[in-house]
N, C-alpha and C. Protein backbone atom coordinates (compact mmCIF):
# COMPACT_ATOMS: atom_id res chain seq x y z
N UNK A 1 123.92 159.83 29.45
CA UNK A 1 123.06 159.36 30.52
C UNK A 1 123.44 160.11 31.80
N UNK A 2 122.11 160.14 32.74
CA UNK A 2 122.65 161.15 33.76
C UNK A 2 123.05 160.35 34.66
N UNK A 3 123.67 160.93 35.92
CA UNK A 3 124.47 159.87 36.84
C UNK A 3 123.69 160.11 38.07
N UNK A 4 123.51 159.10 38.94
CA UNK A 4 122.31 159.20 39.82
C UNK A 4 123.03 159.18 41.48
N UNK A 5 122.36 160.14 41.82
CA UNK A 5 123.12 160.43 43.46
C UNK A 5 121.73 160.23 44.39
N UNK A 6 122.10 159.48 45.52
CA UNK A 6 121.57 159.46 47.20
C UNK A 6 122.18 160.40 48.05
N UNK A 7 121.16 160.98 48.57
CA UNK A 7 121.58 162.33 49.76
C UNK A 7 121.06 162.12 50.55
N UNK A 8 121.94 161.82 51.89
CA UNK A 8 120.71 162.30 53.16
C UNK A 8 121.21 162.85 54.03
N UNK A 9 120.46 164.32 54.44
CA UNK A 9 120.99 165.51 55.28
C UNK A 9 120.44 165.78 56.60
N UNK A 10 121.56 165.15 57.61
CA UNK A 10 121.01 165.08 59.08
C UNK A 10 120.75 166.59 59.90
N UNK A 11 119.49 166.63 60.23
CA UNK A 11 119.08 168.17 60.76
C UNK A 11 119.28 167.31 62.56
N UNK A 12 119.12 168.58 63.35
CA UNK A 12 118.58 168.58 64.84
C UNK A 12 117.51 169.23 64.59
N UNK A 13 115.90 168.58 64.11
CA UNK A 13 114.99 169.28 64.10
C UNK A 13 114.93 170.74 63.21
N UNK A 14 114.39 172.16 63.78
CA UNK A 14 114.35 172.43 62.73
C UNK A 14 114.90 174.27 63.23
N UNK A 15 116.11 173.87 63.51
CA UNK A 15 116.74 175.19 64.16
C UNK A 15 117.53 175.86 62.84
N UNK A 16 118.26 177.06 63.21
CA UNK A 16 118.65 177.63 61.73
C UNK A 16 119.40 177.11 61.25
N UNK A 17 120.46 176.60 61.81
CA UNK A 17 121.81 175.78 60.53
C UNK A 17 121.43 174.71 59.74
N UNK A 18 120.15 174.14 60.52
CA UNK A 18 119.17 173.17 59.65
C UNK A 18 118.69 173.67 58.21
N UNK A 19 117.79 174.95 58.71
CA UNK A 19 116.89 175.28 58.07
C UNK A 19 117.76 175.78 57.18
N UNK A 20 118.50 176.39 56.84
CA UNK A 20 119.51 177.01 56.09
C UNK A 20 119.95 175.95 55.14
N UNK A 21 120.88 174.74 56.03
CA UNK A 21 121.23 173.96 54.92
C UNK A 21 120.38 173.12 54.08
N UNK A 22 119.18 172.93 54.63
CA UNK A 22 118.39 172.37 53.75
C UNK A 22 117.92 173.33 52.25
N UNK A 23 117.67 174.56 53.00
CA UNK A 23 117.66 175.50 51.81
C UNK A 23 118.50 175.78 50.69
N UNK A 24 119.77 175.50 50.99
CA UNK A 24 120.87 175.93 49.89
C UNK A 24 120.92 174.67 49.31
N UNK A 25 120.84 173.44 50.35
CA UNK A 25 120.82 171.83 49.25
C UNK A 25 119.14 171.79 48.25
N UNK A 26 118.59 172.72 48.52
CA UNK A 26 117.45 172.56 47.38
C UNK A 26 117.50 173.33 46.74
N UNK A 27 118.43 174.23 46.88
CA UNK A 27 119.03 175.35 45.76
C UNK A 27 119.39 174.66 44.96
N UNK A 28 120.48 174.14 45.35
CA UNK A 28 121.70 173.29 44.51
C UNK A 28 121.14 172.29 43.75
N UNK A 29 120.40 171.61 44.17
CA UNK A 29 119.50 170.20 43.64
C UNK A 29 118.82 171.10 42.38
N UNK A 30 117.88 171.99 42.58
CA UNK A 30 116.96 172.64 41.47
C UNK A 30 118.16 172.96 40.56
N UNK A 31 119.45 173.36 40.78
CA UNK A 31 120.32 174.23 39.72
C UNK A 31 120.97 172.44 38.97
N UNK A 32 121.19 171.81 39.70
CA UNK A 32 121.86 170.65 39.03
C UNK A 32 120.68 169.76 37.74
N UNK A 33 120.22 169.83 37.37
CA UNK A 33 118.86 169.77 35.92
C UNK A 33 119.87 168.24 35.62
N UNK A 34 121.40 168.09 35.41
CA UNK A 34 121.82 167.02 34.54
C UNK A 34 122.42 165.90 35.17
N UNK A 35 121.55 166.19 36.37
CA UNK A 35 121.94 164.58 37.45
C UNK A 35 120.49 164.50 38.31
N UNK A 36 120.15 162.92 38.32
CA UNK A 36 119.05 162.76 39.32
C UNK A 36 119.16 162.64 40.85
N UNK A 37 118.94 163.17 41.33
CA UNK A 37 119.25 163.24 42.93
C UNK A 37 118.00 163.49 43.77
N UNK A 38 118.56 161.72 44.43
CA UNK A 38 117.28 161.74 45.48
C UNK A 38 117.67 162.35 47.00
N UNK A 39 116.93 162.84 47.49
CA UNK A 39 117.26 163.53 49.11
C UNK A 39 116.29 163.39 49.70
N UNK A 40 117.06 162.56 50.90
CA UNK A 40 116.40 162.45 52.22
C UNK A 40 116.59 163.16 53.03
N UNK A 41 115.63 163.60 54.10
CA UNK A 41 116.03 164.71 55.66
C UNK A 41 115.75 163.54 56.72
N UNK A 42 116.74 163.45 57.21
CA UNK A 42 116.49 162.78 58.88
C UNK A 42 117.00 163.92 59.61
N UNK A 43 115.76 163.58 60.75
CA UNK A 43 116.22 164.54 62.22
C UNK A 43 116.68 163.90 63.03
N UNK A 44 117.69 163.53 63.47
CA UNK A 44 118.61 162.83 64.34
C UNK A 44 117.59 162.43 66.01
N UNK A 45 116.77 163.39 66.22
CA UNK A 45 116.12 163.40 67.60
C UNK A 45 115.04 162.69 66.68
N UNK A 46 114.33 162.20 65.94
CA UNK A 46 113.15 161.29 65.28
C UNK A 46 114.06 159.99 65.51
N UNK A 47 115.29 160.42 64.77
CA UNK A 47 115.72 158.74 64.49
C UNK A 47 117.30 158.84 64.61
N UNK A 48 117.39 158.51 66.30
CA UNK A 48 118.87 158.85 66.50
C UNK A 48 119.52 157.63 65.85
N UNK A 49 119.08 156.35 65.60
CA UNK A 49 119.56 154.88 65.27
C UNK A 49 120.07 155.44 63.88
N UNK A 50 119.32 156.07 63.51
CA UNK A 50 120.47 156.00 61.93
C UNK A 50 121.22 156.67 61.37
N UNK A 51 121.30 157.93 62.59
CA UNK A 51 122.40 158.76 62.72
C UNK A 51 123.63 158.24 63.07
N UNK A 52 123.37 157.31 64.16
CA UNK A 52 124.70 156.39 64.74
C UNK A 52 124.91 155.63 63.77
N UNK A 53 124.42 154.71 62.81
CA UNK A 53 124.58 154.20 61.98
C UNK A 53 125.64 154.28 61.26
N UNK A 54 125.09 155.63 60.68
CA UNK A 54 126.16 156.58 60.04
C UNK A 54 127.22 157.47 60.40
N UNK A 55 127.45 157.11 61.89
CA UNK A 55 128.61 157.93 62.30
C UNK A 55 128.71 159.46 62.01
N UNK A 56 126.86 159.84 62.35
CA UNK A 56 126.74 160.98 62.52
C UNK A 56 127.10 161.71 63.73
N UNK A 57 128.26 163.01 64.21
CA UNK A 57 128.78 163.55 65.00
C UNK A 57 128.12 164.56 65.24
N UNK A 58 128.12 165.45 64.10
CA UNK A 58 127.65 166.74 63.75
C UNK A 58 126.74 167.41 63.02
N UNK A 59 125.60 168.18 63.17
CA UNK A 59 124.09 168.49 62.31
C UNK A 59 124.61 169.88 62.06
N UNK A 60 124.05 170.12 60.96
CA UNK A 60 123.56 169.30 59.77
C UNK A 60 124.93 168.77 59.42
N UNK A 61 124.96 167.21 58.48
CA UNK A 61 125.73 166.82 57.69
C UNK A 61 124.99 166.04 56.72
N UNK A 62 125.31 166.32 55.17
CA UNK A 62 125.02 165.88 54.20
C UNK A 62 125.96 164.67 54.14
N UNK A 63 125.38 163.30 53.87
CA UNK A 63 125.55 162.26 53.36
C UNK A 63 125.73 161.85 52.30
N UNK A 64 126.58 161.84 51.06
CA UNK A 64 126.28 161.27 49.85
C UNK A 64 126.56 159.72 49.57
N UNK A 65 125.67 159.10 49.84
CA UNK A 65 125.39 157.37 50.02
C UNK A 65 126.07 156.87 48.34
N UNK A 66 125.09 157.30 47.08
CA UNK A 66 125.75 156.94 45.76
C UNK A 66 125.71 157.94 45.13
N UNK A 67 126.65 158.01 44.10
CA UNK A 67 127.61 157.10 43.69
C UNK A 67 128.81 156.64 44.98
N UNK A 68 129.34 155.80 44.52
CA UNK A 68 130.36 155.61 45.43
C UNK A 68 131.51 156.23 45.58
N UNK A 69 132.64 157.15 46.18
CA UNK A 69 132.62 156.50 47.32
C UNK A 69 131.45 157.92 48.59
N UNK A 70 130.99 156.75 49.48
CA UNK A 70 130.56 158.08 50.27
C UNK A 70 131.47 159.08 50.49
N UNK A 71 130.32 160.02 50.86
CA UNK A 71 131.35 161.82 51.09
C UNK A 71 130.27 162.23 52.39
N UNK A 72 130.81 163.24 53.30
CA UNK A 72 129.82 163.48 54.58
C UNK A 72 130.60 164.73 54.23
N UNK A 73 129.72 165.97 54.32
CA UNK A 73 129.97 167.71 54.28
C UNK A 73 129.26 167.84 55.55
N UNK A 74 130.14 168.31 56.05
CA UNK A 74 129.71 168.87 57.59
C UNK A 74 129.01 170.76 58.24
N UNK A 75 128.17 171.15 57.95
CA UNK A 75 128.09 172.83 58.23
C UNK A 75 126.79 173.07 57.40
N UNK A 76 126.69 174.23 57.00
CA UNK A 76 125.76 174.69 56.54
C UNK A 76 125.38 175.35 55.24
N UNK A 77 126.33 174.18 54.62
CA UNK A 77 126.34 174.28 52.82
C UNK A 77 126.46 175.70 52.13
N UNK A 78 126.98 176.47 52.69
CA UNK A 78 126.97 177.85 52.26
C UNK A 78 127.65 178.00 51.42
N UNK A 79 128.28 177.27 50.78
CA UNK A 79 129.14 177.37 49.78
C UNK A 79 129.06 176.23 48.63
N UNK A 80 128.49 176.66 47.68
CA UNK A 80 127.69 175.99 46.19
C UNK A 80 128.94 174.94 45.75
N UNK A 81 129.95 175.88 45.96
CA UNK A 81 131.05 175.23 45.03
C UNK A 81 131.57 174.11 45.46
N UNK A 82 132.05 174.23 47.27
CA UNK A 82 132.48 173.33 48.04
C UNK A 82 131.85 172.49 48.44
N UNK A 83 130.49 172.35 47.93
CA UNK A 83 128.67 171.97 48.03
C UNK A 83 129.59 170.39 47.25
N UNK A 84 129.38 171.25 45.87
CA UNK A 84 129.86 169.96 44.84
C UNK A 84 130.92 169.84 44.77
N UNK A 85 132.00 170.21 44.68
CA UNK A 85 133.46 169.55 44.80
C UNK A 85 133.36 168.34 45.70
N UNK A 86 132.97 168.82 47.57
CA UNK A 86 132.85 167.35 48.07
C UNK A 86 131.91 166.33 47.91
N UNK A 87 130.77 166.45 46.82
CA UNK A 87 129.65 165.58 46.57
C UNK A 87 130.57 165.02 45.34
N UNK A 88 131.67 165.61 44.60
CA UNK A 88 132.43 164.87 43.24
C UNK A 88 131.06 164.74 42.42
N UNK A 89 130.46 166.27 42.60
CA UNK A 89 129.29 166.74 41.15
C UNK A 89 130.05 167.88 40.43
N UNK A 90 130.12 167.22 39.35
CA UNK A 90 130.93 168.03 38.36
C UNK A 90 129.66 168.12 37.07
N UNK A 91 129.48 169.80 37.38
CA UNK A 91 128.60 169.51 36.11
C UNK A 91 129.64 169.83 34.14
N UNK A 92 128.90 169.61 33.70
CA UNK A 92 129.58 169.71 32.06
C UNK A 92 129.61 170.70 32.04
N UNK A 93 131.11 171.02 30.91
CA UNK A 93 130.65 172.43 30.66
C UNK A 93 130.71 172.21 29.00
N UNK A 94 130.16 173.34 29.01
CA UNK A 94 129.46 173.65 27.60
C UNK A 94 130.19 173.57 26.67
N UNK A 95 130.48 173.16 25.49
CA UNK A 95 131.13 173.64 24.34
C UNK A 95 131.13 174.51 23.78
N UNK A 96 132.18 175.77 23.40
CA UNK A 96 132.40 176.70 22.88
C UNK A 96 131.71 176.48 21.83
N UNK A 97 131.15 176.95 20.65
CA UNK A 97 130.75 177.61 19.36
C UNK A 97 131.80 177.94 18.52
């Protein structure tokens, strides 16, 4: 069974470190096929209340709400690996033949 993740990735509107990290988190999402993952975009200037909420400091930061425990990645996801290490997405690996 697949294991089911909440994302939500705080932009400032839609400047490049935004636009960027949103791009590499829909990279990553399309490459991950063996987990369901829902993602939300909040723009902090739409809806500063739930940025504070969340003890949002810094844009972009990815949120991972579930599984538990939360994780917050701070920058501009440029890095796949360190993408999922701090999301604790471990995909399977394959069995040898």
């Amino acid at each position: 069974m697949s294991q089911n993740y909440i994302l939500i990735l705080y932009v400032n509107g839609s400047n490049q470190s935004s636009e960027l990290a949103l791009r590499r988190l829909e990279e990553i999402i399309s490459q991950s096929t063996e987990f369901n993952i829902e993602l939300e975009v909040i723009d902090v200037r739409e809806h500063p209340q739930l940025a504070e909420d969340d003890q949002i400091l810094a844009v972009p930061t990815l949120v991972k709400k579930l599984p538990l425990p939360v994780r917050k990645i701070i920058g501009d996801l440029s890095s796949k690996d360190k993408v999922l290490l701090g999301l604790n997405i471990v995909p399977s690996r394959k069995k040898a033949s």
